[in-house]
N, C-alpha and C. Protein backbone atom coordinates (compact mmCIF):
# COMPACT_ATOMS: atom_id res chain seq x y z
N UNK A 1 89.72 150.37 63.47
CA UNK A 1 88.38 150.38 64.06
C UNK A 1 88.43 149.72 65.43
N UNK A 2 87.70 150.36 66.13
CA UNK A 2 87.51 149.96 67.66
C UNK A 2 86.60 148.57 67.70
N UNK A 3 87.07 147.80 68.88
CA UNK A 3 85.96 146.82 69.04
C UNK A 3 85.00 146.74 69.75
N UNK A 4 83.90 146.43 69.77
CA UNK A 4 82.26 146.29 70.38
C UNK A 4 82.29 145.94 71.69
N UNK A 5 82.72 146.38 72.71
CA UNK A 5 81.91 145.92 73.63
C UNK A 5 80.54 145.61 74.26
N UNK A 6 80.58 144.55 74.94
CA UNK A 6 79.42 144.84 75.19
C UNK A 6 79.06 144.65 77.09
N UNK A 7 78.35 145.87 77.35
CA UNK A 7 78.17 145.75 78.64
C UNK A 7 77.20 144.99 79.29
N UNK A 8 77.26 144.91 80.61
CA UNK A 8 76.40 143.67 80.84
C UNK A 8 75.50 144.38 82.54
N UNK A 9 74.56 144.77 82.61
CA UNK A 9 73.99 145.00 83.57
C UNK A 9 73.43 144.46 84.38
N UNK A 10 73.58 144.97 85.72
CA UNK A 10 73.21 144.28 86.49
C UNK A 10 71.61 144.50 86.50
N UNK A 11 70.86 143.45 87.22
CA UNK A 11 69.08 143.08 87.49
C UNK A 11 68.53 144.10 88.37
N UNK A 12 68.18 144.87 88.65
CA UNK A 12 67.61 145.53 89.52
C UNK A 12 66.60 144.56 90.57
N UNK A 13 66.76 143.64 90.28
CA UNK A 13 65.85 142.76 91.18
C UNK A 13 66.57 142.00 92.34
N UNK A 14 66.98 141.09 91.51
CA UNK A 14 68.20 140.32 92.16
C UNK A 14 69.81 140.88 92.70
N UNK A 15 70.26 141.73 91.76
CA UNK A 15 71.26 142.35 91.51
C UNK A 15 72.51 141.46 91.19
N UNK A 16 72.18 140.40 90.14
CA UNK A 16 73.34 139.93 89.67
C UNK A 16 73.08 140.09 88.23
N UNK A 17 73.91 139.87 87.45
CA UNK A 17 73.89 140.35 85.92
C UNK A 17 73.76 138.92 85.21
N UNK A 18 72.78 138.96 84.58
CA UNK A 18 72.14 137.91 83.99
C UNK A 18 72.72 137.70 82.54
N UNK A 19 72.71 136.23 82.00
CA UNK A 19 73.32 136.38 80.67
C UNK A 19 72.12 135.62 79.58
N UNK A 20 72.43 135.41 78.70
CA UNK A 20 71.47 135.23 77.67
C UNK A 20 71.06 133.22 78.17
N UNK A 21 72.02 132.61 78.45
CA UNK A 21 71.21 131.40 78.90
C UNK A 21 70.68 131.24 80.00
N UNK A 22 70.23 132.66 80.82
CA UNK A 22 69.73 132.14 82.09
C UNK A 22 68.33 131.97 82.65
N UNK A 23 67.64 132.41 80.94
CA UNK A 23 66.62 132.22 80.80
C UNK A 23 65.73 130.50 80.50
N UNK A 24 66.58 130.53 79.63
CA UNK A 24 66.55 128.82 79.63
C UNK A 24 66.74 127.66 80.83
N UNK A 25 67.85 128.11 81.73
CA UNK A 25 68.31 127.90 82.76
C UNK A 25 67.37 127.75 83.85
N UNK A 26 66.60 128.75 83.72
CA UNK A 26 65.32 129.16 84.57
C UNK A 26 64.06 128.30 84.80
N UNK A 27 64.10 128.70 83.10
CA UNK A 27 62.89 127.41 82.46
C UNK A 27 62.74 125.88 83.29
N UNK A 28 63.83 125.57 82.84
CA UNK A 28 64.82 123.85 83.12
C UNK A 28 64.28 123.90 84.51
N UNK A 29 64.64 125.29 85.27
CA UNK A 29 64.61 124.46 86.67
C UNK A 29 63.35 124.80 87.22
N UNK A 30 62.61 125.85 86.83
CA UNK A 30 60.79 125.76 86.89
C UNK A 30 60.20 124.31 86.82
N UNK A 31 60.74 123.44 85.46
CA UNK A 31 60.16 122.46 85.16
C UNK A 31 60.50 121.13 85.64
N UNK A 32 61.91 121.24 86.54
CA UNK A 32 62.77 120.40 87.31
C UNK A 32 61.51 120.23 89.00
N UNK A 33 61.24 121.63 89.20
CA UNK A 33 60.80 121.76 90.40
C UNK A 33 59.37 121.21 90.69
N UNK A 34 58.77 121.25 89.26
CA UNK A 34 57.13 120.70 88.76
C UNK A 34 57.46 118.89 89.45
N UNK A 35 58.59 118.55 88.49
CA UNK A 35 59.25 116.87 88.24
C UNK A 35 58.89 116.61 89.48
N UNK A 36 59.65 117.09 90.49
CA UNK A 36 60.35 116.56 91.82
C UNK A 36 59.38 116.79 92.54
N UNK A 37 58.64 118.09 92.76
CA UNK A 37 56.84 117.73 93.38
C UNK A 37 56.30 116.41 93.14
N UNK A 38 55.92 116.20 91.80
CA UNK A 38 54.96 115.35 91.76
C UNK A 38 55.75 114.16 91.81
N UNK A 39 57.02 113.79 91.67
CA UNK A 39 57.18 112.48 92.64
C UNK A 39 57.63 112.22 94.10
N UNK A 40 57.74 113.50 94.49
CA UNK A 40 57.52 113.52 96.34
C UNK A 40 56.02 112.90 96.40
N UNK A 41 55.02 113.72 95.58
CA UNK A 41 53.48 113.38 95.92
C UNK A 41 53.57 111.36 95.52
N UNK A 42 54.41 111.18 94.29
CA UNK A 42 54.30 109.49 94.30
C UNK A 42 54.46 108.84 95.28
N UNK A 43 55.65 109.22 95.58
CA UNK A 43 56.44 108.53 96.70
C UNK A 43 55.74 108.64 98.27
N UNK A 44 54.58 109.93 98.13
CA UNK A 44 53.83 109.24 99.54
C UNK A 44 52.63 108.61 99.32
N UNK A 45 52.35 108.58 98.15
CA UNK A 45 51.40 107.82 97.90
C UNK A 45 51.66 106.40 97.73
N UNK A 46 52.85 106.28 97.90
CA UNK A 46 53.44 104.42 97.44
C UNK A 46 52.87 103.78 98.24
N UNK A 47 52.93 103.67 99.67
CA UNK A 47 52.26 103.03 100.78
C UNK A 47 51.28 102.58 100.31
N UNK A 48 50.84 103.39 100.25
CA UNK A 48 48.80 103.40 100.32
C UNK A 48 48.53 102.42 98.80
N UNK A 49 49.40 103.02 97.53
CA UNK A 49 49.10 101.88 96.53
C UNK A 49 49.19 100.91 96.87
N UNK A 50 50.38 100.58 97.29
CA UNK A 50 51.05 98.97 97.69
C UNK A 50 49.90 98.22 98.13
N UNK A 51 49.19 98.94 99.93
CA UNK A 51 48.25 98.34 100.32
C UNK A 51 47.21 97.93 99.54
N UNK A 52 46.89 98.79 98.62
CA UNK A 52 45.51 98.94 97.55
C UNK A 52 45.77 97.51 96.87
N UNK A 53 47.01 97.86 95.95
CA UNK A 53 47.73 96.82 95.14
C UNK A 53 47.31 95.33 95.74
N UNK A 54 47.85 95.15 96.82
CA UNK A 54 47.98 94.24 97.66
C UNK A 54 46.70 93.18 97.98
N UNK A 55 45.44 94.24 98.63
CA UNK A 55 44.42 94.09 98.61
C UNK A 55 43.60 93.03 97.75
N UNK A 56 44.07 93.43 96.44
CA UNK A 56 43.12 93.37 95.10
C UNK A 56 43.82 92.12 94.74
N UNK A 57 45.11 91.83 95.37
CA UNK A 57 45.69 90.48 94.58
C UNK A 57 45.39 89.43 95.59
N UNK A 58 45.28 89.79 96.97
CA UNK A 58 43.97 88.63 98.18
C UNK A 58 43.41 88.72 97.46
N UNK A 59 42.33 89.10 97.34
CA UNK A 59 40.94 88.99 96.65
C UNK A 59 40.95 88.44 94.91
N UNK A 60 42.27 88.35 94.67
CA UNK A 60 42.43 88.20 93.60
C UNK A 60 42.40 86.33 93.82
N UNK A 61 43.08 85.81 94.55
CA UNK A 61 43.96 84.72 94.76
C UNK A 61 42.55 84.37 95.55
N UNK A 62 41.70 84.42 96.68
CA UNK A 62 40.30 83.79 97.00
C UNK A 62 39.50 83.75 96.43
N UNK A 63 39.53 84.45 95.02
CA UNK A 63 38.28 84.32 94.32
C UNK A 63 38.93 83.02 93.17
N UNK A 64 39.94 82.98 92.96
CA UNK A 64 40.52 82.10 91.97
C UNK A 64 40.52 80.54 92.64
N UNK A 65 40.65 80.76 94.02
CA UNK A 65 40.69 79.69 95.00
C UNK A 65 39.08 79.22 94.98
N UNK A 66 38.25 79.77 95.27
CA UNK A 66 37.03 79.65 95.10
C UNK A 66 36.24 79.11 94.18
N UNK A 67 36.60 79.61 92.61
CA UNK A 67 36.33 79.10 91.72
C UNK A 67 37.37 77.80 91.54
N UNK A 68 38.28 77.60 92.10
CA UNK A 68 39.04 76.13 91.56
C UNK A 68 38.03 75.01 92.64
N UNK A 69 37.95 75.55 93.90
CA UNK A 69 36.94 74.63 94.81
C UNK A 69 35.67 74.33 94.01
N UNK A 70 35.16 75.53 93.61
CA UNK A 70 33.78 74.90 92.92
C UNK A 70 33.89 73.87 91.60
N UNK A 71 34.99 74.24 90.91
CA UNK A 71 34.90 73.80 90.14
C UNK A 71 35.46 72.06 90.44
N UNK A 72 36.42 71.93 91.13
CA UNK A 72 36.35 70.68 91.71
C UNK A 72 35.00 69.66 91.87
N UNK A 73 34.31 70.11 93.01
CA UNK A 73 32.83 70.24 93.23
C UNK A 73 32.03 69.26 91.96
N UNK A 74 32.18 70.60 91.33
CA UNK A 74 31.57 70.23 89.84
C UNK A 74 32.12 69.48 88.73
N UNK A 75 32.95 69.26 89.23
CA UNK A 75 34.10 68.16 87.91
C UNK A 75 32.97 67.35 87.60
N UNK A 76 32.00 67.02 88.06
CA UNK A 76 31.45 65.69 87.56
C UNK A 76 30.69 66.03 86.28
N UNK A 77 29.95 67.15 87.03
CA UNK A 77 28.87 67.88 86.07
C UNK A 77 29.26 68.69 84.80
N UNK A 78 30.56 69.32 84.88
CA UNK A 78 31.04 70.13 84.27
C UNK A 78 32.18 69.85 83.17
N UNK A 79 32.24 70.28 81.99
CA UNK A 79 33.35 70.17 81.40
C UNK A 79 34.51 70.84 81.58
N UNK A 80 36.05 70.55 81.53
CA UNK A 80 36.76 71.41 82.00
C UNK A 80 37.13 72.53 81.01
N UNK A 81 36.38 72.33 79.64
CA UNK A 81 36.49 73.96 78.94
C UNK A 81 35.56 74.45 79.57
N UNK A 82 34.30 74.58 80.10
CA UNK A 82 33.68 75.45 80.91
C UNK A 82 34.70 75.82 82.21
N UNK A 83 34.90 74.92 83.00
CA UNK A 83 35.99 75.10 83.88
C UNK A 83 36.73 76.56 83.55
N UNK A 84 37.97 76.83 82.31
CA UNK A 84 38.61 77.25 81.93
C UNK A 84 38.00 78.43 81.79
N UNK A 85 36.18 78.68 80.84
CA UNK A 85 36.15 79.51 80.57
C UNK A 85 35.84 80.73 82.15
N UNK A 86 35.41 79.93 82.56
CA UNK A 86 35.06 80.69 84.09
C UNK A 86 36.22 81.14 84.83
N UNK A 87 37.57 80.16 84.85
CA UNK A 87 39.00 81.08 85.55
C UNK A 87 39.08 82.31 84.70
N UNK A 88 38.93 81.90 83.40
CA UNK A 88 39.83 82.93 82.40
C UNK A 88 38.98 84.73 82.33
N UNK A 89 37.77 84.35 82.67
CA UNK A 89 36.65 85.39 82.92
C UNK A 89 37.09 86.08 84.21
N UNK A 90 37.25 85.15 85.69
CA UNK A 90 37.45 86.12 86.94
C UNK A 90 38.91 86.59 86.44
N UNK A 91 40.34 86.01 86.10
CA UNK A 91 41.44 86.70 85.98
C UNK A 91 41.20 88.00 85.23
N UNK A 92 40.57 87.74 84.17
CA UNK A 92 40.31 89.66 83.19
C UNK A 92 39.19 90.50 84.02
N UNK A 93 38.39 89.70 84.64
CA UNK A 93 37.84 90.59 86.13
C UNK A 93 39.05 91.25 87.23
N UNK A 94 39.65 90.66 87.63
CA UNK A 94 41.01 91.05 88.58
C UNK A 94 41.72 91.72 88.06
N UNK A 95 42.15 91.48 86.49
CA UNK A 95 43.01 92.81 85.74
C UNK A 95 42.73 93.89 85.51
N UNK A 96 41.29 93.75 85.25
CA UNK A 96 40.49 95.35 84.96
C UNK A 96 40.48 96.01 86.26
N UNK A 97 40.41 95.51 86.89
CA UNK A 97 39.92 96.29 88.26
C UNK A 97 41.31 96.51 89.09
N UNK A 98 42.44 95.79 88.79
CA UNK A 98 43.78 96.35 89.08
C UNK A 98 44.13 97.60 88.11
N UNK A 99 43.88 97.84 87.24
CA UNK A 99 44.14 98.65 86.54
C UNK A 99 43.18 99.72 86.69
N UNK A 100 42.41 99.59 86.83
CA UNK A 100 41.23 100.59 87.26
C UNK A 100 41.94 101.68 88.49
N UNK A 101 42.46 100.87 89.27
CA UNK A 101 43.01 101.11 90.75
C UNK A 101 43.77 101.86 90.36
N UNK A 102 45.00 101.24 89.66
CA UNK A 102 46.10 102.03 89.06
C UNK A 102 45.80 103.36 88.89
N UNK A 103 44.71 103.57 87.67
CA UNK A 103 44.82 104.51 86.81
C UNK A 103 44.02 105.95 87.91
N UNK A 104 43.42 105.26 89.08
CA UNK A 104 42.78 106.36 89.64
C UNK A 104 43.83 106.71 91.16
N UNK A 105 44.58 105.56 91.43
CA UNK A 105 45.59 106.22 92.05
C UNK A 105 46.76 107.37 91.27
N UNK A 106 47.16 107.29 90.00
CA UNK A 106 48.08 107.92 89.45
C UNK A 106 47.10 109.54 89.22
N UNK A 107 46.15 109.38 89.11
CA UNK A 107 44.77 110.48 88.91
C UNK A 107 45.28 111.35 90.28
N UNK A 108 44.93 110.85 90.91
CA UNK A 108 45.16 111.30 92.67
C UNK A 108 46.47 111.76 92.54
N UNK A 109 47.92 111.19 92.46
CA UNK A 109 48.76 111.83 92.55
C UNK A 109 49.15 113.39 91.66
N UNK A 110 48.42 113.11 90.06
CA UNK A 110 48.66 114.34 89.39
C UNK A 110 47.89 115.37 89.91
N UNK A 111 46.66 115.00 90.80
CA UNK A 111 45.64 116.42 91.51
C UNK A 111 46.37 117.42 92.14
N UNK A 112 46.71 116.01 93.53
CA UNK A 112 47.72 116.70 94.36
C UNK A 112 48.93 117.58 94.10
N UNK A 113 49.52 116.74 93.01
CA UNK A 113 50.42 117.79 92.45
C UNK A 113 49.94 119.47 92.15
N UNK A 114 48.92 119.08 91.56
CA UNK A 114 48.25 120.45 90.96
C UNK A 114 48.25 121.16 91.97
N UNK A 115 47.50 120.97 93.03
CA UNK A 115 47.01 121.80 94.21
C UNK A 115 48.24 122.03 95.03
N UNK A 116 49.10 121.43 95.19
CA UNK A 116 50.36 122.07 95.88
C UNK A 116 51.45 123.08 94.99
N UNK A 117 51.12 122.91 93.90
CA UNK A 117 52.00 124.09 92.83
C UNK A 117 51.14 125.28 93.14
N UNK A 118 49.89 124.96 93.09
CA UNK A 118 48.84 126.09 93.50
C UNK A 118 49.08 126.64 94.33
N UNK A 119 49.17 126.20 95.35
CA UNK A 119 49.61 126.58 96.82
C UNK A 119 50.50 127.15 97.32
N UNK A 120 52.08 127.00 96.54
CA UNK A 120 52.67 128.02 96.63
C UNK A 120 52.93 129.51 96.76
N UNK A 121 53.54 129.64 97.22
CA UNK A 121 53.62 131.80 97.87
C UNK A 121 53.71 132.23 97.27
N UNK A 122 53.23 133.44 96.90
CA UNK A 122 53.41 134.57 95.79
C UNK A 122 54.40 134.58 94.86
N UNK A 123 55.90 134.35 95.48
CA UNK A 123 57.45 134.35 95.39
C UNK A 123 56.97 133.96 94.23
N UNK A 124 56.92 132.51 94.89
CA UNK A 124 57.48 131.62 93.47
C UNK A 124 56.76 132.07 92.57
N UNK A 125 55.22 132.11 92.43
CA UNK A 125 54.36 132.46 91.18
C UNK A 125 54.92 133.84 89.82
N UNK A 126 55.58 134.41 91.30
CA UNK A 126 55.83 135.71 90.08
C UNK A 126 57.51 135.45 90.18
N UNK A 127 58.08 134.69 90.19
CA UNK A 127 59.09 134.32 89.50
C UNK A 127 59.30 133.31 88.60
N UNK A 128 58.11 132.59 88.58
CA UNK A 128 57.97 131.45 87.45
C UNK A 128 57.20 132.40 86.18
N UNK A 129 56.45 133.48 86.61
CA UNK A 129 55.88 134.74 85.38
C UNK A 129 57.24 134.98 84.74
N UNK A 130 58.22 135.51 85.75
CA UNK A 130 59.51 136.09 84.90
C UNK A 130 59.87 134.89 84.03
N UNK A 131 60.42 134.31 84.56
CA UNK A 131 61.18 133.10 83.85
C UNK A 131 60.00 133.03 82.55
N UNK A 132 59.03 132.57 82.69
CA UNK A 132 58.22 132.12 81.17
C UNK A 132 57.97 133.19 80.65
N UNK A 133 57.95 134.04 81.02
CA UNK A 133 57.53 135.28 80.05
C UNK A 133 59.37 136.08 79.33
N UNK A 134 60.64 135.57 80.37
CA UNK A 134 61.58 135.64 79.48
C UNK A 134 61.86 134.59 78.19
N UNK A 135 60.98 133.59 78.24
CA UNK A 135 61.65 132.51 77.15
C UNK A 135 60.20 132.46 76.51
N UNK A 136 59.01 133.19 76.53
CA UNK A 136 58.19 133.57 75.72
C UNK A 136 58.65 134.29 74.68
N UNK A 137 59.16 135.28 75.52
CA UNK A 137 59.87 136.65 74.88
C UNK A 137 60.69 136.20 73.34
N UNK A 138 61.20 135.46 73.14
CA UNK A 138 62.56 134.84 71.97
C UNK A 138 61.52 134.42 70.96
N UNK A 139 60.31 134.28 71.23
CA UNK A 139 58.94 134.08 70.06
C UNK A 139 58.34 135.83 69.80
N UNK A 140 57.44 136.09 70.95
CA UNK A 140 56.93 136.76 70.74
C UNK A 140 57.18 138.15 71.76
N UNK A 141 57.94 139.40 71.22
CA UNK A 141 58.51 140.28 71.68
C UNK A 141 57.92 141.11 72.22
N UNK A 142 56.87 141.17 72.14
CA UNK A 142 55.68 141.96 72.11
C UNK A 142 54.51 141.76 71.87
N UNK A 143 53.53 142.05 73.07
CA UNK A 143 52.05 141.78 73.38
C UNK A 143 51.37 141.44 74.29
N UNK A 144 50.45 140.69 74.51
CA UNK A 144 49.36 140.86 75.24
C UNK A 144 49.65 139.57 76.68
N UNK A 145 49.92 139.75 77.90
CA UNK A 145 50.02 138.76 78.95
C UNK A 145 48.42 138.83 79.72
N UNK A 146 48.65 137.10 79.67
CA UNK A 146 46.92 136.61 80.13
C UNK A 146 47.38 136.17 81.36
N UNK A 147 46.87 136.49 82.55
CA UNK A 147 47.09 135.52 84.07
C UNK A 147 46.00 135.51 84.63
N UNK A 148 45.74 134.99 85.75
CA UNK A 148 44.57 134.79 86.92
C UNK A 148 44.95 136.05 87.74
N UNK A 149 43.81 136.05 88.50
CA UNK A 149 43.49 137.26 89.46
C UNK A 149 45.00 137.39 90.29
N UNK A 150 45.38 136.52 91.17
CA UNK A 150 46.01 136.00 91.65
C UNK A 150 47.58 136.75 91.33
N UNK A 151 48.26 136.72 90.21
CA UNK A 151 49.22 137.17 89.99
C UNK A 151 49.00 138.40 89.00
N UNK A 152 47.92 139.08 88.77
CA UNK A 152 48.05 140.02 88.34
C UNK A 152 49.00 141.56 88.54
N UNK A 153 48.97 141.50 90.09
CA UNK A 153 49.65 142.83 90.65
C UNK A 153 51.49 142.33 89.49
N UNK A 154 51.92 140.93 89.98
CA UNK A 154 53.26 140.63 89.50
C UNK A 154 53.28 140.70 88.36
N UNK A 155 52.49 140.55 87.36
CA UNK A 155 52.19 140.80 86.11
C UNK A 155 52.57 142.05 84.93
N UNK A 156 51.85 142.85 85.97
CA UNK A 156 52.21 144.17 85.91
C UNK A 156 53.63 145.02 86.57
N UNK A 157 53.63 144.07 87.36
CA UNK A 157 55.09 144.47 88.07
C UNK A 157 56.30 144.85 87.00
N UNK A 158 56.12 143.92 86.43
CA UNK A 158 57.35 142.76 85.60
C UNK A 158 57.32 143.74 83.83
N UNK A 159 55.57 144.37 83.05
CA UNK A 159 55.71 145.33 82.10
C UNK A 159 56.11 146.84 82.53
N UNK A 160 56.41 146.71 83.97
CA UNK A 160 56.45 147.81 84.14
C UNK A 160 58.10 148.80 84.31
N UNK A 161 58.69 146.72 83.80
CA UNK A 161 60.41 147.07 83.50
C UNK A 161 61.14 147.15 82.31
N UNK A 162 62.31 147.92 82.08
CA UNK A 162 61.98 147.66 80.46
C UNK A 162 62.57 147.18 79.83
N UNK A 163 62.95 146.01 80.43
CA UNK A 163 62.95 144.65 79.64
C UNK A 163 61.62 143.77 79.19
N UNK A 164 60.45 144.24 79.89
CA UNK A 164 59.23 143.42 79.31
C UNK A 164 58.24 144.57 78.46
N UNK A 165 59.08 145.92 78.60
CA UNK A 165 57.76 147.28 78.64
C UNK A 165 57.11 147.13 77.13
N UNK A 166 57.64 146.42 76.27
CA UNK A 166 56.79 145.95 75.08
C UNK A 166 55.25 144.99 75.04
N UNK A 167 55.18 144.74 76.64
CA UNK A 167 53.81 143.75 76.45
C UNK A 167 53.12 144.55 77.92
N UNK A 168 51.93 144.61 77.39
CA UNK A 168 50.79 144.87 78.44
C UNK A 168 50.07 143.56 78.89
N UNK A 169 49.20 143.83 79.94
CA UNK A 169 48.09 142.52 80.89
C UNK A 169 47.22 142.83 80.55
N UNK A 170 46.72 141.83 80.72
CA UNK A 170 45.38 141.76 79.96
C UNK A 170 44.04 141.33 80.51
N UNK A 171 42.99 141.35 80.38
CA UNK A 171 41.98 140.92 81.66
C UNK A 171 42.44 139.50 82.51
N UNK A 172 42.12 139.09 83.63
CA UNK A 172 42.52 137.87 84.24
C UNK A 172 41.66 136.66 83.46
N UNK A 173 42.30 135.51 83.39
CA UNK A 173 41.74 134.77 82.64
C UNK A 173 41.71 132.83 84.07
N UNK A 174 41.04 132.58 83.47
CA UNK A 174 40.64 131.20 84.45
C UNK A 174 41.78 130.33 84.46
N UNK A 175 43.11 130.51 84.54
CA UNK A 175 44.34 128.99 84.78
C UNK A 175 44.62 129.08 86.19
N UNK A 176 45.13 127.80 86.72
CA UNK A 176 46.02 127.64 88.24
C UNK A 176 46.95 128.79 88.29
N UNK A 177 48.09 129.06 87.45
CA UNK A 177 48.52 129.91 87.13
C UNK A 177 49.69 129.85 86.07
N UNK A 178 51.15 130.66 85.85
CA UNK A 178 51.34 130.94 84.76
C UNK A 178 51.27 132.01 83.49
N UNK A 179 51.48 131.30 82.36
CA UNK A 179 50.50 132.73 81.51
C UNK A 179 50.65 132.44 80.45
N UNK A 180 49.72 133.03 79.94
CA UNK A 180 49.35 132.96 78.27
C UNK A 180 49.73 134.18 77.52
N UNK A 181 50.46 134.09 76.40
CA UNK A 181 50.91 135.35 75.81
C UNK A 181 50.16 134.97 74.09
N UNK A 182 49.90 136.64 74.45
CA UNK A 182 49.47 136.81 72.25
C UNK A 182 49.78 137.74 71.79
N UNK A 183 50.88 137.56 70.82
CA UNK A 183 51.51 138.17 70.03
C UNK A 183 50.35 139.43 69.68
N UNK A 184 51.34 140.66 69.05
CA UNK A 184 50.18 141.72 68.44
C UNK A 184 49.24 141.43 67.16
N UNK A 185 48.14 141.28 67.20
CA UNK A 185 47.38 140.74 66.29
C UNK A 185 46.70 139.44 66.34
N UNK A 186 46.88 139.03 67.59
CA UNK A 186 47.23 137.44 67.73
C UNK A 186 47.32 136.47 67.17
N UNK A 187 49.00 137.37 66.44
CA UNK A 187 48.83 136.34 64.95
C UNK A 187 49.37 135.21 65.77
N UNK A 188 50.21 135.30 67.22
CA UNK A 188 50.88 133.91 67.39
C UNK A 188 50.31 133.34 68.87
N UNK A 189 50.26 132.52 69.56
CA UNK A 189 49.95 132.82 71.39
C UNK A 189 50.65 131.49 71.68
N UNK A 190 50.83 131.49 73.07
CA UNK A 190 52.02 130.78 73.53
C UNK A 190 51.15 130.44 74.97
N UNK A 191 51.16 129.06 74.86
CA UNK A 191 50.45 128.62 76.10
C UNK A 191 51.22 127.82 77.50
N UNK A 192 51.76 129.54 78.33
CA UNK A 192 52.71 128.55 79.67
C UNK A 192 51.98 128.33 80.44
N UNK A 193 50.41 127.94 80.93
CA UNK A 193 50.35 128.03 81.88
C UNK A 193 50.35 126.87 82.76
N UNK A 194 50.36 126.87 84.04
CA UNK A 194 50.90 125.43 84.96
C UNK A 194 50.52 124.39 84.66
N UNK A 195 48.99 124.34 83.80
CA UNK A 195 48.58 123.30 83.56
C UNK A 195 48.94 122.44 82.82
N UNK A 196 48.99 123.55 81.25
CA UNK A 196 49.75 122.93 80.18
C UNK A 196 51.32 122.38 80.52
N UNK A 197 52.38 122.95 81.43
CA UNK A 197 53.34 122.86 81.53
C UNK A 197 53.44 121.01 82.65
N UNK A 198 52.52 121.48 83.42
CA UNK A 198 52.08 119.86 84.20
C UNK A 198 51.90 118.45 83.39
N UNK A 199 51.09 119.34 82.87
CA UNK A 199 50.86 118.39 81.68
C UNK A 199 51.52 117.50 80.69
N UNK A 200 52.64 118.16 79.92
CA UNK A 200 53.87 117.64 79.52
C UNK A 200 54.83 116.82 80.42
N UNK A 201 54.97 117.36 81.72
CA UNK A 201 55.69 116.98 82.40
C UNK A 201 55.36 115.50 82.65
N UNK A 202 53.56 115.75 82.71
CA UNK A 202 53.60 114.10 83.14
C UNK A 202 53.27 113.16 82.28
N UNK A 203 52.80 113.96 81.14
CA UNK A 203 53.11 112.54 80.16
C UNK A 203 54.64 112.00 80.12
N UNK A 204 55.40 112.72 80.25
CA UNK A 204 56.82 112.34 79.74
C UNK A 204 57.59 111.40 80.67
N UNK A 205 56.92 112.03 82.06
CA UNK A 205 57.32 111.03 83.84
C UNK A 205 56.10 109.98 83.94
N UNK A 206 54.64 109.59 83.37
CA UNK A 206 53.62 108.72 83.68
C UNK A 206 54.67 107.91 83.98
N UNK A 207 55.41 106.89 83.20
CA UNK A 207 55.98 105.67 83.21
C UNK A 207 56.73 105.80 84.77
N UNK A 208 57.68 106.60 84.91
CA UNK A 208 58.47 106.97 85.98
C UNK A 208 57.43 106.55 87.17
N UNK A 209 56.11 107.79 87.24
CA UNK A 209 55.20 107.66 88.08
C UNK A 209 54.81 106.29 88.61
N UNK A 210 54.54 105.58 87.17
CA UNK A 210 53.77 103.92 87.67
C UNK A 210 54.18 103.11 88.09
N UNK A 211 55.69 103.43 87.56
CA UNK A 211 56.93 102.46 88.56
C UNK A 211 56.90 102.95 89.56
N UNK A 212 56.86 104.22 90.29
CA UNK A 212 57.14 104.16 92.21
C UNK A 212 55.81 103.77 92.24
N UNK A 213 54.87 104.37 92.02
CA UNK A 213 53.65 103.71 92.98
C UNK A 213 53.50 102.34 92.76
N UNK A 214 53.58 101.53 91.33
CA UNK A 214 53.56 99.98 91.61
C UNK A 214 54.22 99.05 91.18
N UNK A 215 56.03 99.61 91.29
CA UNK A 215 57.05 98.82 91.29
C UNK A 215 57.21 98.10 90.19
């Protein structure tokens, strides 16, 4: 008996011949490229925390100064557990409101992120479709692709090869972009779109994030 070859074709797109991990491959570096955005966006936002940061710990250190003067002042009148309770009140005043800072600077950096993935050229959008809709594909083989107005023409581009010709588009639906796939029946659906995929990304980098912006 003869043995199996197996041939390997070339992309009509690209024109190199693709192999079974280069879908994954793809994935990795879609989600590599999300990473490295949004800590370019940290990293120019560091400045500006620092200053913020900075700010809040003057004001932190004159108001503590302030209350030790008064309370001096008042040593006569005053007990020094009142004393105590009044530092211990402005310091959890100064923490909340450092953290406050924090949490709406790191806010700001994930926006920006958003809006510059957005912003990107067509290119990329309908090559981040291929890529997720090839590693969709290993779930659900067939069915229904959801996108925004926006990448629809690529959408269709992409069922119209027949490596995807098992799934049709489907009305445009409200994400940044990406796509949503549902199996036939919708017995299954698979949610890539930028948001959700952002999303993961930055829970998994927050920590990463809070260290560049506040060391």
């Amino acid at each position: 008996m003869g043995s199996d070859v197996k041939t390997e074709e070339v992309c009509p797109n690209c024109g190199h011949v693709h192999t079974p991990g280069d879908a994954n491959i793809g994935l990795e570096k879609l989600v590599k490229d999300i990473r490295e955005k949004a800590k370019a966006e940290a990293d120019k936002l560091h400045s500006e925390a620092k200053a913020a940061s900075d700010q809040i710990l003057v004001a932190a250190g004159k108001k503590a100064e302030a209350i030790k003067l008064a309370a001096e002042e008042e040593v006569a009148k005053q007990s020094s557990h009142i004393v105590s309770q009044d530092v211990s009140a402005a310091n959890l005043l100064v923490k909340r409101e450092l953290l406050n800072t924090q949490k709406a600077l790191l806010d700001q950096v994930y926006e920006a992120t958003r809006k510059e993935i957005v912003a990107l050229p067509d290119s990329f959008h309908k090559d981040a479709i291929r890529k997720l809709l090839t590693e969709a594909k290993k779930e659900i083989p067939s069915g229904i692709i959801y996108c925004n107005a926006r990448d629809q023409a690529a959408a269709k581009a992409l069922v119209g090869e027949a490596e995807f010709s098992k799934f049709r588009v489907g009305a445009p639906v409200d994400i940044d972009g990406g796509i949503l796939i549902e199996g036939e029946g919708a017995a299954l659906q698979i949610d890539y779109s930028y948001r959700t995929i952002l999303a993961k990304v930055w829970e998994s980098g927050l920590k990463d994030a809070s260290d560049i912006l506040f060391g």
